[in-house]
PDB file of N, CA and C in Angstrom:
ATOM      1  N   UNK A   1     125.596  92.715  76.952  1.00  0.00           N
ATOM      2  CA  UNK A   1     124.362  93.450  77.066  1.00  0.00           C
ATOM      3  C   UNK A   1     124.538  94.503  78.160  1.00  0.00           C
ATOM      4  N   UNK A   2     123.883  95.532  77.789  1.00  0.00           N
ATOM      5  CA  UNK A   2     124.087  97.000  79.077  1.00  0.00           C
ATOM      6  C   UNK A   2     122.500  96.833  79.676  1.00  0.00           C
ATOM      7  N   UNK A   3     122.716  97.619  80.881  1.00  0.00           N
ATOM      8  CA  UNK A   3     121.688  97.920  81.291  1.00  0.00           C
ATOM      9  C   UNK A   3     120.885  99.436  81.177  1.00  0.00           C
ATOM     10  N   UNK A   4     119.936  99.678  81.124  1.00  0.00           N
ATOM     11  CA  UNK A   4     119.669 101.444  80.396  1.00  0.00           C
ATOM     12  C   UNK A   4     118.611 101.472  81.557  1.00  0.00           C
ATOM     13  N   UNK A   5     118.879 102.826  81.927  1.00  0.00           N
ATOM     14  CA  UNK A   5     118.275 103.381  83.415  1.00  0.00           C
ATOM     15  C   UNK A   5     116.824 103.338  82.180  1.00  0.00           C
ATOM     16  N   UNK A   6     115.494 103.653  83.094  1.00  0.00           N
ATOM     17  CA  UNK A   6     114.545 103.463  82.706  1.00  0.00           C
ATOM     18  C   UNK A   6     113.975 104.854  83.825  1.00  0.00           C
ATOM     19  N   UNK A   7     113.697 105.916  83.187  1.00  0.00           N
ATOM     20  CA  UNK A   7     112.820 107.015  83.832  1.00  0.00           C
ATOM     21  C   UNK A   7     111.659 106.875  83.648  1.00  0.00           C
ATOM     22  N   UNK A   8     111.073 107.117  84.742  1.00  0.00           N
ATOM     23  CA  UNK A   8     109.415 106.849  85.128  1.00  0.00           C
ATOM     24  C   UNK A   8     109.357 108.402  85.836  1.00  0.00           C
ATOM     25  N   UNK A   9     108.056 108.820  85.678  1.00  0.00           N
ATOM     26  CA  UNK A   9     108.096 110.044  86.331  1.00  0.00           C
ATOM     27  C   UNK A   9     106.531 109.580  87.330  1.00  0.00           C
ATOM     28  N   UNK A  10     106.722 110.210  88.449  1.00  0.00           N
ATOM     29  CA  UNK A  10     105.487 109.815  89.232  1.00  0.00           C
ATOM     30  C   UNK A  10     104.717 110.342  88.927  1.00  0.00           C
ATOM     31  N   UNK A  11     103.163 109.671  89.330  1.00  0.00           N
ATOM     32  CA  UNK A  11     101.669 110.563  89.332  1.00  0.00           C
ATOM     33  C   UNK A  11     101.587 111.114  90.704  1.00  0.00           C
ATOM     34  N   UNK A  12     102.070 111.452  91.762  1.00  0.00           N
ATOM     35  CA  UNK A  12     102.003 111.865  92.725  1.00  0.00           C
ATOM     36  C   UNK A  12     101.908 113.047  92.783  1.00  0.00           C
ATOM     37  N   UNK A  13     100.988 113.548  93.283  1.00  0.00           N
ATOM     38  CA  UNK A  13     100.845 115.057  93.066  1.00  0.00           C
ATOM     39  C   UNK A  13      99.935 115.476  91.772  1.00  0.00           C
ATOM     40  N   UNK A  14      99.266 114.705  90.365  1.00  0.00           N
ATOM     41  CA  UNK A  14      99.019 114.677  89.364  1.00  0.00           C
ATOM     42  C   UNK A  14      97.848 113.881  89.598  1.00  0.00           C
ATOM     43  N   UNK A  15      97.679 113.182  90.837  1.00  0.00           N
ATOM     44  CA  UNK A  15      96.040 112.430  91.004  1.00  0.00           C
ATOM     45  C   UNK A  15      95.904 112.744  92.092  1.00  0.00           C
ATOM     46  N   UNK A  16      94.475 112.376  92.721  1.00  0.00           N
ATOM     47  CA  UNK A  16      93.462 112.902  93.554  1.00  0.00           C
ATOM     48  C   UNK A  16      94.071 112.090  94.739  1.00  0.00           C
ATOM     49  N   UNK A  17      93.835 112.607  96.110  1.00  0.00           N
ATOM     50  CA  UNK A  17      94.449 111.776  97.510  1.00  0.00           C
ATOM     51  C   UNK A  17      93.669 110.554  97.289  1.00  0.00           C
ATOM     52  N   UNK A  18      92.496 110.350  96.934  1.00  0.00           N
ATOM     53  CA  UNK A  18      91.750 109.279  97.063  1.00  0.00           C
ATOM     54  C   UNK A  18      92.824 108.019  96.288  1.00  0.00           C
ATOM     55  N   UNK A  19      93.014 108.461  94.632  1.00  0.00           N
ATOM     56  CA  UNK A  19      93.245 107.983  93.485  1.00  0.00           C
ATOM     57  C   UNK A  19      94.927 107.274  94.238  1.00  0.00           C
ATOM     58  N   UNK A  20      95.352 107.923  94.735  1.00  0.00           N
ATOM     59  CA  UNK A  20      96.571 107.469  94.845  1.00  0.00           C
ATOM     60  C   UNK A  20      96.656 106.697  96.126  1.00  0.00           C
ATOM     61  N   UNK A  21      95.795 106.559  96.799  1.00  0.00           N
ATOM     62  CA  UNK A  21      96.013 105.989  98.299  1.00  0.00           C
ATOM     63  C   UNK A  21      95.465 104.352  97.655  1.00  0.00           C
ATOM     64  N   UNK A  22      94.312 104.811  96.404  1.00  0.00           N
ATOM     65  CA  UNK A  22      94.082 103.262  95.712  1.00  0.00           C
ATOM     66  C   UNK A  22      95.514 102.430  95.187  1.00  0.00           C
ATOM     67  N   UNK A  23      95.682 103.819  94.197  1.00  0.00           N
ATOM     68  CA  UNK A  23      97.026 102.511  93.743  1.00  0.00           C
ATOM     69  C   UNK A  23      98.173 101.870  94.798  1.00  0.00           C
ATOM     70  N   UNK A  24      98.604 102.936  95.719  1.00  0.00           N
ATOM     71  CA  UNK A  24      99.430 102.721  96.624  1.00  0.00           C
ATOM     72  C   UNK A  24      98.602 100.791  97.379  1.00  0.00           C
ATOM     73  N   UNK A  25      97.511 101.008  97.879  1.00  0.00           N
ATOM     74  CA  UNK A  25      97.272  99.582  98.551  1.00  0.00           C
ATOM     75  C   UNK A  25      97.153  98.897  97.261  1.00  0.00           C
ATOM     76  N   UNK A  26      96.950  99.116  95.832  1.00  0.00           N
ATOM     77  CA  UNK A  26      97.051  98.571  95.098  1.00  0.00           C
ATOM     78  C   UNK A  26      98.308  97.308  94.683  1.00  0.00           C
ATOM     79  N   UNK A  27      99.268  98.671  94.963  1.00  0.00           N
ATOM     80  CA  UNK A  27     100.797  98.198  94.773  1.00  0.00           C
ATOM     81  C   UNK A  27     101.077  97.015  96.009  1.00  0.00           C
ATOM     82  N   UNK A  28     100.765  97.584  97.651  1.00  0.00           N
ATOM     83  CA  UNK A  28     100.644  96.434  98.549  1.00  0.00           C
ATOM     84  C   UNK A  28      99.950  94.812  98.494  1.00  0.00           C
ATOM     85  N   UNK A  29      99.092  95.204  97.467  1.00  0.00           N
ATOM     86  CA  UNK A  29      98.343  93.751  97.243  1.00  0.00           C
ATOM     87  C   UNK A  29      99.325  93.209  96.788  1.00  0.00           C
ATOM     88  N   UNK A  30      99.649  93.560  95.432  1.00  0.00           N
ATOM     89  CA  UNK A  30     100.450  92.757  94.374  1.00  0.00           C
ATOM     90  C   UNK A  30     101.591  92.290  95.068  1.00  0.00           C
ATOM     91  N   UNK A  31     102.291  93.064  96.004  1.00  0.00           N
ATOM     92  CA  UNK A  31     103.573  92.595  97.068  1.00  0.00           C
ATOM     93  C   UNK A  31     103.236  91.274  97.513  1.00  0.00           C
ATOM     94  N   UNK A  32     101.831  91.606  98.532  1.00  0.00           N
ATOM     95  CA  UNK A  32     101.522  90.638  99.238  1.00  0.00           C
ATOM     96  C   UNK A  32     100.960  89.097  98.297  1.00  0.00           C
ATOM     97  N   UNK A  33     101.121  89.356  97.458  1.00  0.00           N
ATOM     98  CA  UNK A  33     100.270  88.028  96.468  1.00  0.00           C
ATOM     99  C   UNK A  33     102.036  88.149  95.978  1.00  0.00           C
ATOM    100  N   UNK A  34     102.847  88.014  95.631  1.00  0.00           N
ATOM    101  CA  UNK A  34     103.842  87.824  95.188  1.00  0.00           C
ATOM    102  C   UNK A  34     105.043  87.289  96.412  1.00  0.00           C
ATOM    103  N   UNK A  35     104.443  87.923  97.376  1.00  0.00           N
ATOM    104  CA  UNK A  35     105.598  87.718  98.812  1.00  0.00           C
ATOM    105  C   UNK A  35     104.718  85.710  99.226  1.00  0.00           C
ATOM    106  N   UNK A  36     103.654  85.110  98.898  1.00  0.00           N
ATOM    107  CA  UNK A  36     102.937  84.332  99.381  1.00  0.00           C
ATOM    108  C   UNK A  36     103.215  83.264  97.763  1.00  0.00           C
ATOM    109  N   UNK A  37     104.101  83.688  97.126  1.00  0.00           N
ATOM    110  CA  UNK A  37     103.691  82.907  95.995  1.00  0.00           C
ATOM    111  C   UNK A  37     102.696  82.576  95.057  1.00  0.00           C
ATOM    112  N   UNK A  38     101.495  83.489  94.847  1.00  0.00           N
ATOM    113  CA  UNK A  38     100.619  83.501  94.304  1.00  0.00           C
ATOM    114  C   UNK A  38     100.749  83.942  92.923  1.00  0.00           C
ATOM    115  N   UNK A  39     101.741  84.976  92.931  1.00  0.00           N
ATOM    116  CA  UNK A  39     101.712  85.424  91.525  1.00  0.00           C
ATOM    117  C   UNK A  39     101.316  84.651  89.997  1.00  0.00           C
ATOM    118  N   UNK A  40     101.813  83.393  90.384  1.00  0.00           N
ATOM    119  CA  UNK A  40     101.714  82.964  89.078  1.00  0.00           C
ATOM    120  C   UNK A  40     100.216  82.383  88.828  1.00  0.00           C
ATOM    121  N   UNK A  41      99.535  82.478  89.897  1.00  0.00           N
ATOM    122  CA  UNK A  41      97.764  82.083  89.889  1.00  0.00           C
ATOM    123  C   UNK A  41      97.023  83.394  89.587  1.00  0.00           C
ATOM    124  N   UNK A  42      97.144  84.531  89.661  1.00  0.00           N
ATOM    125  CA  UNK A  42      96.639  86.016  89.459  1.00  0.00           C
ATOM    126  C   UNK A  42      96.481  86.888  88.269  1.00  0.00           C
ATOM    127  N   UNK A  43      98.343  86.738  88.184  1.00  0.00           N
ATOM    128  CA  UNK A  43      98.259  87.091  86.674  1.00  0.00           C
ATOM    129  C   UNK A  43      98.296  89.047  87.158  1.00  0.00           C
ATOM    130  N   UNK A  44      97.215  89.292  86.404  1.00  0.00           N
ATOM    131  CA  UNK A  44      96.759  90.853  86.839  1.00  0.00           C
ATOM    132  C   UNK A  44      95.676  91.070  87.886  1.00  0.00           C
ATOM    133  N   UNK A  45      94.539  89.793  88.077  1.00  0.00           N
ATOM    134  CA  UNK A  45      93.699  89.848  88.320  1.00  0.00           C
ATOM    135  C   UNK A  45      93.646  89.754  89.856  1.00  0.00           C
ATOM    136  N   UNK A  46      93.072  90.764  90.495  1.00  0.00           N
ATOM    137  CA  UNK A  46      93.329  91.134  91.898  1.00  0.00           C
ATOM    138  C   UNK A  46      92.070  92.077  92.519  1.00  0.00           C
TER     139      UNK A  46
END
């Protein structure tokens, strides 16, 4: 099996300062619920 690069292009610059400072602590939650072992109690729900 290979591995295949996967391009993502950012929204940065493409959403509002507000919009992105959400997802950004967004992204920190999910760290922090995953760094504590929670993940598998959450799911998506946060």
């Amino acid at each position: 099996m290979t591995v295949q690069e996967l391009k993502i292009q950012s929204r940065f610059g493409k959403v509002s300062d507000a919009e992105w400072q959400t997802r950004v602590d967004l992204a920190a939650a999910y760290r922090l619920v995953a760094a504590f072992k929670w993940d598998d109690l959450v799911f998506t729900h946060i």
